[in-house]
C-alpha atoms as a PDB file:
ATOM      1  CA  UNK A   1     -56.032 -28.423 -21.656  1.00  0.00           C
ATOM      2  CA  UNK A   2     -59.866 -28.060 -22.111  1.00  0.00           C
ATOM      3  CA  UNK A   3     -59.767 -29.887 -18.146  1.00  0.00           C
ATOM      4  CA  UNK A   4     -57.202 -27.779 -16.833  1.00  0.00           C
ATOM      5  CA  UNK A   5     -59.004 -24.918 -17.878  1.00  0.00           C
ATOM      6  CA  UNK A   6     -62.060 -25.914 -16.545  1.00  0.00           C
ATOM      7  CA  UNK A   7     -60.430 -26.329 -13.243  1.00  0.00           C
ATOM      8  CA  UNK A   8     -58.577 -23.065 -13.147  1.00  0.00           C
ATOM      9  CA  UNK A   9     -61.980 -21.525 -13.695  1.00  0.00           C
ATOM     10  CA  UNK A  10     -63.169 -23.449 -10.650  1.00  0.00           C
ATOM     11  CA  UNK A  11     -60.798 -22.586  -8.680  1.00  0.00           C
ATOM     12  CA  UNK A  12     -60.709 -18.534  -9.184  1.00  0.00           C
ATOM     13  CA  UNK A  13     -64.631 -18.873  -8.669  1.00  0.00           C
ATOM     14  CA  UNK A  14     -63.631 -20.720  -5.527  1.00  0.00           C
ATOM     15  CA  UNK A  15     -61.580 -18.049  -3.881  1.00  0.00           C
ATOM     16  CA  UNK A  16     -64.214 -15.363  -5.341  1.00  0.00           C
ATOM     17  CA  UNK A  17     -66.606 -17.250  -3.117  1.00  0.00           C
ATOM     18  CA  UNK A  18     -64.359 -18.087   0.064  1.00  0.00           C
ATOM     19  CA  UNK A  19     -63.410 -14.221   0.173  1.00  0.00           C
ATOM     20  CA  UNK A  20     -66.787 -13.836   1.258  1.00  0.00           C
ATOM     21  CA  UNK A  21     -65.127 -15.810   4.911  1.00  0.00           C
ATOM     22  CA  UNK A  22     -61.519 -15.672   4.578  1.00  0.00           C
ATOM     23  CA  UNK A  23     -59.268 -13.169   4.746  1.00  0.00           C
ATOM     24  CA  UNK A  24     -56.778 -15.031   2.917  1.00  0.00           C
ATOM     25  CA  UNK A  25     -58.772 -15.480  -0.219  1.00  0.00           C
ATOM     26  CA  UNK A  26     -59.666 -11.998   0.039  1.00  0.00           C
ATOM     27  CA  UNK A  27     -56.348 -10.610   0.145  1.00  0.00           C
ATOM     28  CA  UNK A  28     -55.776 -13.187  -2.611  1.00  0.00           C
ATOM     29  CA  UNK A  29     -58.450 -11.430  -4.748  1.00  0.00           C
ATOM     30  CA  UNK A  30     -57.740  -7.647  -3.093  1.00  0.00           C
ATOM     31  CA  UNK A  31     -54.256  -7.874  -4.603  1.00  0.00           C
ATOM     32  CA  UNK A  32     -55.248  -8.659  -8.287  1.00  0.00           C
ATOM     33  CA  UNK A  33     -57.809  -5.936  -8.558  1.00  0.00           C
ATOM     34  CA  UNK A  34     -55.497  -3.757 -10.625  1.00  0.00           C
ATOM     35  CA  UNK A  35     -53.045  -6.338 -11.672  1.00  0.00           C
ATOM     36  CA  UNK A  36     -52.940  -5.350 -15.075  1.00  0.00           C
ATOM     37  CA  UNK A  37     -51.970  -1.814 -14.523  1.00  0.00           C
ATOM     38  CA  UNK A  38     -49.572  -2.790 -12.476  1.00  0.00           C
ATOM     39  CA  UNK A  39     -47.594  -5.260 -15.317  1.00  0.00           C
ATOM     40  CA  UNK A  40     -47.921  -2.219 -17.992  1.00  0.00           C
ATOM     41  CA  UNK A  41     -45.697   0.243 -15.129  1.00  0.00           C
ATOM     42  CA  UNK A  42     -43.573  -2.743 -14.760  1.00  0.00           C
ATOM     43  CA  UNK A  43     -43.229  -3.088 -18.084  1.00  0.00           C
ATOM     44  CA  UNK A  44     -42.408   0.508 -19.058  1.00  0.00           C
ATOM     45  CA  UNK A  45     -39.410   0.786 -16.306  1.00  0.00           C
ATOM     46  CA  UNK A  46     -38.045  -3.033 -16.446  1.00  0.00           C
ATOM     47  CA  UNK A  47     -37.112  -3.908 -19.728  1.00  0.00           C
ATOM     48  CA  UNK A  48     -36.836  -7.807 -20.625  1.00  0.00           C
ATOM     49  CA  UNK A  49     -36.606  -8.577 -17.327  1.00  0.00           C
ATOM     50  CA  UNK A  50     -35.848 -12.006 -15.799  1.00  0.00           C
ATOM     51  CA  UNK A  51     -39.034 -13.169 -13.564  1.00  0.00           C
ATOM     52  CA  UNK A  52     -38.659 -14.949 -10.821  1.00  0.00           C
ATOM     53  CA  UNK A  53     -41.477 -16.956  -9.958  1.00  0.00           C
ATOM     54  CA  UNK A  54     -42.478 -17.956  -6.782  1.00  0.00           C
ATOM     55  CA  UNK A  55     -45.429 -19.553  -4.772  1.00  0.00           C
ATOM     56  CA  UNK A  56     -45.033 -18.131  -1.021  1.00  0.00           C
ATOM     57  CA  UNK A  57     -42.153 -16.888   0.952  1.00  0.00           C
ATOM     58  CA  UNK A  58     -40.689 -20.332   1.775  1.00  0.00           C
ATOM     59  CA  UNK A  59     -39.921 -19.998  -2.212  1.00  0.00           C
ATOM     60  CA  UNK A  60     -38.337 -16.689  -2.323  1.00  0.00           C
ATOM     61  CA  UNK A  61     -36.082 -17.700   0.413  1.00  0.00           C
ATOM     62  CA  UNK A  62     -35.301 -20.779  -2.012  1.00  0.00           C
ATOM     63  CA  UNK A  63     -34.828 -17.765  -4.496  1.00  0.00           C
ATOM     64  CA  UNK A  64     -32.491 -15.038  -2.594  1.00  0.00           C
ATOM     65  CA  UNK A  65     -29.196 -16.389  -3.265  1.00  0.00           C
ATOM     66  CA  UNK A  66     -30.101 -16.624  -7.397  1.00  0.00           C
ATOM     67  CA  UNK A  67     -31.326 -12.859  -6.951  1.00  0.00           C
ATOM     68  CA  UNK A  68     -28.356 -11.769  -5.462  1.00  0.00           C
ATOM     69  CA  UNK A  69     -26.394 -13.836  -8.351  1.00  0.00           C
ATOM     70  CA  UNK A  70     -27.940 -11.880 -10.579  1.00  0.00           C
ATOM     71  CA  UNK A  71     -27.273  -8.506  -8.861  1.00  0.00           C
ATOM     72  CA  UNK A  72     -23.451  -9.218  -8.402  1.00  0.00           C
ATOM     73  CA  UNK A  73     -22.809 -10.862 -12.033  1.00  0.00           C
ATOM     74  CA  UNK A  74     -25.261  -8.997 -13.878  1.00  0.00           C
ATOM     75  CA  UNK A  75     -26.250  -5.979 -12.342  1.00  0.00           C
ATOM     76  CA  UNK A  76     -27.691  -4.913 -15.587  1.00  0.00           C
ATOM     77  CA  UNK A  77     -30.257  -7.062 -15.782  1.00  0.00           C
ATOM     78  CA  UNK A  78     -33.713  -6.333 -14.121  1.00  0.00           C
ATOM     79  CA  UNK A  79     -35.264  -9.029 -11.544  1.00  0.00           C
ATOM     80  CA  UNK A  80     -39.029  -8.961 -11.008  1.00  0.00           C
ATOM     81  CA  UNK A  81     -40.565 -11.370  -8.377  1.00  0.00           C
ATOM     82  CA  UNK A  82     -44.193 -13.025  -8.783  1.00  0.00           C
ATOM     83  CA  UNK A  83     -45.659 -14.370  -6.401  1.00  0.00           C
ATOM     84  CA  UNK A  84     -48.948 -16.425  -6.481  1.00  0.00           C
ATOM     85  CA  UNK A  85     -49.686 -16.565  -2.244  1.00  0.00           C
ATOM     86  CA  UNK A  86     -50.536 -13.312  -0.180  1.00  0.00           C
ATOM     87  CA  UNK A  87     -47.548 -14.313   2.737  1.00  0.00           C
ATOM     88  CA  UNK A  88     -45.375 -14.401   0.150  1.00  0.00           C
ATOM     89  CA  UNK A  89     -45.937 -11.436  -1.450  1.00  0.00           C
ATOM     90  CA  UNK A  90     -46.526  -9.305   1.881  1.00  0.00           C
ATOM     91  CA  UNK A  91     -44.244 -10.553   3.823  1.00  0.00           C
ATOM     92  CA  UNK A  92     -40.753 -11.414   1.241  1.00  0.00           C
ATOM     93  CA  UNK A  93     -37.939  -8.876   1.909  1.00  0.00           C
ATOM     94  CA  UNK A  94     -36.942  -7.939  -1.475  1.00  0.00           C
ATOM     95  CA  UNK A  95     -33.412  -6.897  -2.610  1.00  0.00           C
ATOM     96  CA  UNK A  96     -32.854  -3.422  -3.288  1.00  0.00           C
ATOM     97  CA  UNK A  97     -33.902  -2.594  -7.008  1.00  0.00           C
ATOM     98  CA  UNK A  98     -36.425  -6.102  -7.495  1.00  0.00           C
ATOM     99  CA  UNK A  99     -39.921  -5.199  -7.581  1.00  0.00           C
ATOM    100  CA  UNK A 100     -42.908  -7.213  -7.092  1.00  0.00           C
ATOM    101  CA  UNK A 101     -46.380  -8.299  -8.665  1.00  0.00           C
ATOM    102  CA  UNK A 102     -49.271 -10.575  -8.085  1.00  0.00           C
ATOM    103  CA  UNK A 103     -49.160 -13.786 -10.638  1.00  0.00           C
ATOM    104  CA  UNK A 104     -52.631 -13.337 -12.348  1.00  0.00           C
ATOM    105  CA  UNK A 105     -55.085 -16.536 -12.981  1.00  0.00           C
ATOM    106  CA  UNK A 106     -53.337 -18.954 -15.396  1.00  0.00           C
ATOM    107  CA  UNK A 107     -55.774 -18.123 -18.199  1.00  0.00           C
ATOM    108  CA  UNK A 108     -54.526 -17.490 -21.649  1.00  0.00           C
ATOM    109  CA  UNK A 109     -56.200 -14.522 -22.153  1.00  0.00           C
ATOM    110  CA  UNK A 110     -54.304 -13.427 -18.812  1.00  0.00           C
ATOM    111  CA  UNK A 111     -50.527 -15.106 -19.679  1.00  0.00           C
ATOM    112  CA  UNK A 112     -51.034 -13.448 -22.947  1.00  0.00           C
ATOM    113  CA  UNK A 113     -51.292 -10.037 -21.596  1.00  0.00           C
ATOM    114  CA  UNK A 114     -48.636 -10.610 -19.130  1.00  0.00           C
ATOM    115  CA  UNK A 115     -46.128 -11.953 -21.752  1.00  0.00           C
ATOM    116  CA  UNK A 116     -47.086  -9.469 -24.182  1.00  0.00           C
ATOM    117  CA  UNK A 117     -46.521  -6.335 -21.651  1.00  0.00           C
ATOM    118  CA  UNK A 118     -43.593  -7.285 -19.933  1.00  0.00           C
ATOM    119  CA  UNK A 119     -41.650  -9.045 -22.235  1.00  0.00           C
ATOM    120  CA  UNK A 120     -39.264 -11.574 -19.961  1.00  0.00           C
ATOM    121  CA  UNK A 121     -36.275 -12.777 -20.932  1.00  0.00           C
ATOM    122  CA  UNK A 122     -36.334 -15.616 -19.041  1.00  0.00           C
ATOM    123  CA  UNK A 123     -38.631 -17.169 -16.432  1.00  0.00           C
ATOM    124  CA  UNK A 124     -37.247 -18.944 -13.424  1.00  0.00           C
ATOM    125  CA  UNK A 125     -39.746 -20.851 -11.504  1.00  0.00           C
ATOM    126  CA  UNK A 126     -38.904 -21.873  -7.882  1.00  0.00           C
ATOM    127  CA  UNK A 127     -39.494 -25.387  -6.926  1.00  0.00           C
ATOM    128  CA  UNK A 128     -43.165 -25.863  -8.357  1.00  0.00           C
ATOM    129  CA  UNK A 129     -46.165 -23.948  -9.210  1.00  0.00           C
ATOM    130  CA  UNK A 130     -46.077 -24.519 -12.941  1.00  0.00           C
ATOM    131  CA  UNK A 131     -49.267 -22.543 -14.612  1.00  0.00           C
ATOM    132  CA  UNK A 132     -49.261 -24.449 -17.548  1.00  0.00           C
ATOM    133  CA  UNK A 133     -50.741 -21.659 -19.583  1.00  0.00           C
ATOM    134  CA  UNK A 134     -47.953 -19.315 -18.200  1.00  0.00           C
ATOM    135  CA  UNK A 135     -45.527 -22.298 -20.185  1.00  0.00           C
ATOM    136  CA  UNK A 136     -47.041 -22.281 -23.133  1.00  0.00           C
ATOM    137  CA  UNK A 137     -47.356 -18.548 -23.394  1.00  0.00           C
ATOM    138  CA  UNK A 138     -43.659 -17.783 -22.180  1.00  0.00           C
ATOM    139  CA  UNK A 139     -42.332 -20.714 -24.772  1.00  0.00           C
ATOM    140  CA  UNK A 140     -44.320 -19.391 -27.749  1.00  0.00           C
ATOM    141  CA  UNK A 141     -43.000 -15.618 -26.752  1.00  0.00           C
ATOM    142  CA  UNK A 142     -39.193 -17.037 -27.233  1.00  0.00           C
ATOM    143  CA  UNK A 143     -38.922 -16.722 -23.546  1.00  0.00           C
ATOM    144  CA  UNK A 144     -36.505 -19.166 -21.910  1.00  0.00           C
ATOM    145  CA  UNK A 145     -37.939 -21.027 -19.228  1.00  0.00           C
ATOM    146  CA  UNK A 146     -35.925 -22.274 -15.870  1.00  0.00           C
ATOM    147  CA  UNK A 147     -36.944 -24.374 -13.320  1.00  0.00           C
ATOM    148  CA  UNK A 148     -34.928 -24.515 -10.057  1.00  0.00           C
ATOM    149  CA  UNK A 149     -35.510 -26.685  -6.281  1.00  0.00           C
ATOM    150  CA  UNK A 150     -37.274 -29.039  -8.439  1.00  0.00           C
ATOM    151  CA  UNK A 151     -38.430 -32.394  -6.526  1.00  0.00           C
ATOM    152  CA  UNK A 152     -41.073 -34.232  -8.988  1.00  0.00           C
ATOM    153  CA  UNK A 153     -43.148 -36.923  -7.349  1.00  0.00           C
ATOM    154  CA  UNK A 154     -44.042 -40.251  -9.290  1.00  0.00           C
ATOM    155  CA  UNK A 155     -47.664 -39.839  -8.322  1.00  0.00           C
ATOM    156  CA  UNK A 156     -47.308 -36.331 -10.391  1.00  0.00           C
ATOM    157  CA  UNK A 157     -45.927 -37.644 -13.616  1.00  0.00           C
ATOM    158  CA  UNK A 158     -48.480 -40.383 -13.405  1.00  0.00           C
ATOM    159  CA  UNK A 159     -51.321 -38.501 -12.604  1.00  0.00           C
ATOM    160  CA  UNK A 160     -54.447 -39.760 -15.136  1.00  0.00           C
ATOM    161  CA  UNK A 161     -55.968 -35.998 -15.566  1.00  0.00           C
ATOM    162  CA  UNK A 162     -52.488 -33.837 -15.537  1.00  0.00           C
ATOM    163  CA  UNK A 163     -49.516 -36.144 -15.877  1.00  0.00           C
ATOM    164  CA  UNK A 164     -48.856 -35.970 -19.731  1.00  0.00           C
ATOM    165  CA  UNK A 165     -49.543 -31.740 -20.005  1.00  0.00           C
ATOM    166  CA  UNK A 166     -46.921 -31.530 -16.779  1.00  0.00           C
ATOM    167  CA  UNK A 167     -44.348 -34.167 -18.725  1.00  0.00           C
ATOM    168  CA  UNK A 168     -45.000 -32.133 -21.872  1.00  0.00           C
ATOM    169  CA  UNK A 169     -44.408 -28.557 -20.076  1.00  0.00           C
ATOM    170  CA  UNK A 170     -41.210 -29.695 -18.433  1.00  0.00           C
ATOM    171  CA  UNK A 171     -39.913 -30.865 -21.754  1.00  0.00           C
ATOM    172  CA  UNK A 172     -40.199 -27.085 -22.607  1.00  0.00           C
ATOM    173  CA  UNK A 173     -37.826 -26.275 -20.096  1.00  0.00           C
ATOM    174  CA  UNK A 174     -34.410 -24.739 -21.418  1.00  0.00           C
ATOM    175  CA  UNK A 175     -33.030 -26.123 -18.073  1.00  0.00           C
ATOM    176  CA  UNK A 176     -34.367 -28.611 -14.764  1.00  0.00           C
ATOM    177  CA  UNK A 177     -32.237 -28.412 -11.461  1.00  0.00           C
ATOM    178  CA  UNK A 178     -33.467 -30.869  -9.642  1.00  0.00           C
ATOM    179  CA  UNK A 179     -32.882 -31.836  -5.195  1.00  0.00           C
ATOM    180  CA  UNK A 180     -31.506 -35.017  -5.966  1.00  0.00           C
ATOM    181  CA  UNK A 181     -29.915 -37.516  -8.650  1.00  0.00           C
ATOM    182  CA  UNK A 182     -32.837 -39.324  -8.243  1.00  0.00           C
ATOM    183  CA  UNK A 183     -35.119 -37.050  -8.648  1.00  0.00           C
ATOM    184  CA  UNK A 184     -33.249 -36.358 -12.310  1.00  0.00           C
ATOM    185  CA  UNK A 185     -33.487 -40.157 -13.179  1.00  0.00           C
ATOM    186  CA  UNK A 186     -37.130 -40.022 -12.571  1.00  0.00           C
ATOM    187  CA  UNK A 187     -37.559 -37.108 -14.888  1.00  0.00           C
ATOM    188  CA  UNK A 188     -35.185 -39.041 -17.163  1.00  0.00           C
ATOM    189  CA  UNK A 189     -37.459 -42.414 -17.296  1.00  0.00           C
ATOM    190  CA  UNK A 190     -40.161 -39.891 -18.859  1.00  0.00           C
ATOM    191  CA  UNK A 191     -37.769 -38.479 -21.575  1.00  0.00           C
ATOM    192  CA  UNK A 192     -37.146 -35.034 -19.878  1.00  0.00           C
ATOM    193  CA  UNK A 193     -33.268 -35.231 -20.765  1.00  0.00           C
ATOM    194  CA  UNK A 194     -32.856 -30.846 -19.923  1.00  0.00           C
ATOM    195  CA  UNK A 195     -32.197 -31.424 -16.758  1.00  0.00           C
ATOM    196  CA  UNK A 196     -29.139 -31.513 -13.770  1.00  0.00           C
ATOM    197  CA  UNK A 197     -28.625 -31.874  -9.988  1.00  0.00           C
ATOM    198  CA  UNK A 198     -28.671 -28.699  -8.657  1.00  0.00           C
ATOM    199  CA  UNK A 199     -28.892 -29.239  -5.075  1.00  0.00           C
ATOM    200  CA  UNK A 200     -31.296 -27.270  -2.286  1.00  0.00           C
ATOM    201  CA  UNK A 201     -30.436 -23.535  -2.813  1.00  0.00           C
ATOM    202  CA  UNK A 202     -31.636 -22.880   0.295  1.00  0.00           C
ATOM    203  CA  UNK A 203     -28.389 -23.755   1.874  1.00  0.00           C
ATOM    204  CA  UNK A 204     -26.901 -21.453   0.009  1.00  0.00           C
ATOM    205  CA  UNK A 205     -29.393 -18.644   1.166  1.00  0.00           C
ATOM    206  CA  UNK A 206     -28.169 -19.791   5.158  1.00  0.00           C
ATOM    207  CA  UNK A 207     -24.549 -19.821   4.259  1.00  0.00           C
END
């Protein structure tokens, strides 16, 4: 972890210094300024909501068909979206009643706060984009953790610097959907049993 925090340092210090020439990264940053006021409001009006994680808008497309799930079998229970990219978060067309918020940097200090203020049932992450301290900090909270679209690449798994924290923070999972039966055996051949074929949901999101 000592690497991956190293990196995640990097690469918020990165975007602090491309927002100097793109307007991407400086949406990126412009967005998180008040962050943390933002997750205490959320977490005064949605109680123990489910999160929704996702990394642009492709995602939340990937995610529309479990929000609406949610909304017709559970009405009672409150949705919040994250979203790590500006397009997604500008440009998604929410449901009625979900709200929205910037995923922070995946520090500890920052997960922590997050956890501790908005208290999530469960966390459903959309295809990729696992934060790894978001996992840890969710999973020691009692938070269940979901992951959904899931296509995990050998090169991944085997990867000399991240492989064994990203093998060790999907076994944390309460539940894997991956694409494809292969893509479960894979998973499988590394121990990480918590998992089924879910299929693409965004098929479901065009039907």
């Amino acid at each position: 972890m000592v690497i991956y925090n190293l990196f995640i340092f990097i690469f918020g210090l990165g975007i602090y210094i491309a927002s100097v020439f793109s307007p991407k990264a400086l949406k990126w940053l412009s967005g998180r300024k008040d962050w943390k006021n933002q997750v205490e409001c959320l977490g005064i009006t949605y109680k123990n909501p489910i999160i929704i994680h996702c990394a642009s808008l492709g995602e939340y497309e990937m995610a529309r068909p479990i929000v609406r799930s949610f909304q017709r079998e559970a009405p009672e229970i409150k949705v919040l979206v994250s979203f790590f990219s500006p397009s997604g978060f500008e440009h998604a067309k929410l449901e009625p009643g979900i709200e929205k918020f910037y995923l922070p940097l995946d520090t500890r200090s920052n997960m922590n706060f997050l956890m501790s203020k908005l208290k999530p049932s469960s966390i459903v992450f959309i295809k990729y984009d696992l934060w790894f301290n978001l996992i840890d900090s969710a999973k020691k909270s009692g938070c269940s953790l979901h992951l959904v679209n899931y296509r995990p690449k050998p090169e991944d798994l085997n990867r000399w610097h991240f492989g064994k924290k990203l093998i060790s923070s999907l076994k944390k999972f309460d539940s894997i959907y991956t694409l494809t039966p292969s893509h479960m055996q894979l998973l499988g051949s590394h121990g990480i049993d918590n998992v089924e074929t879910g299929g693409d949901s965004r098929y479901g999101n065009v039907l």
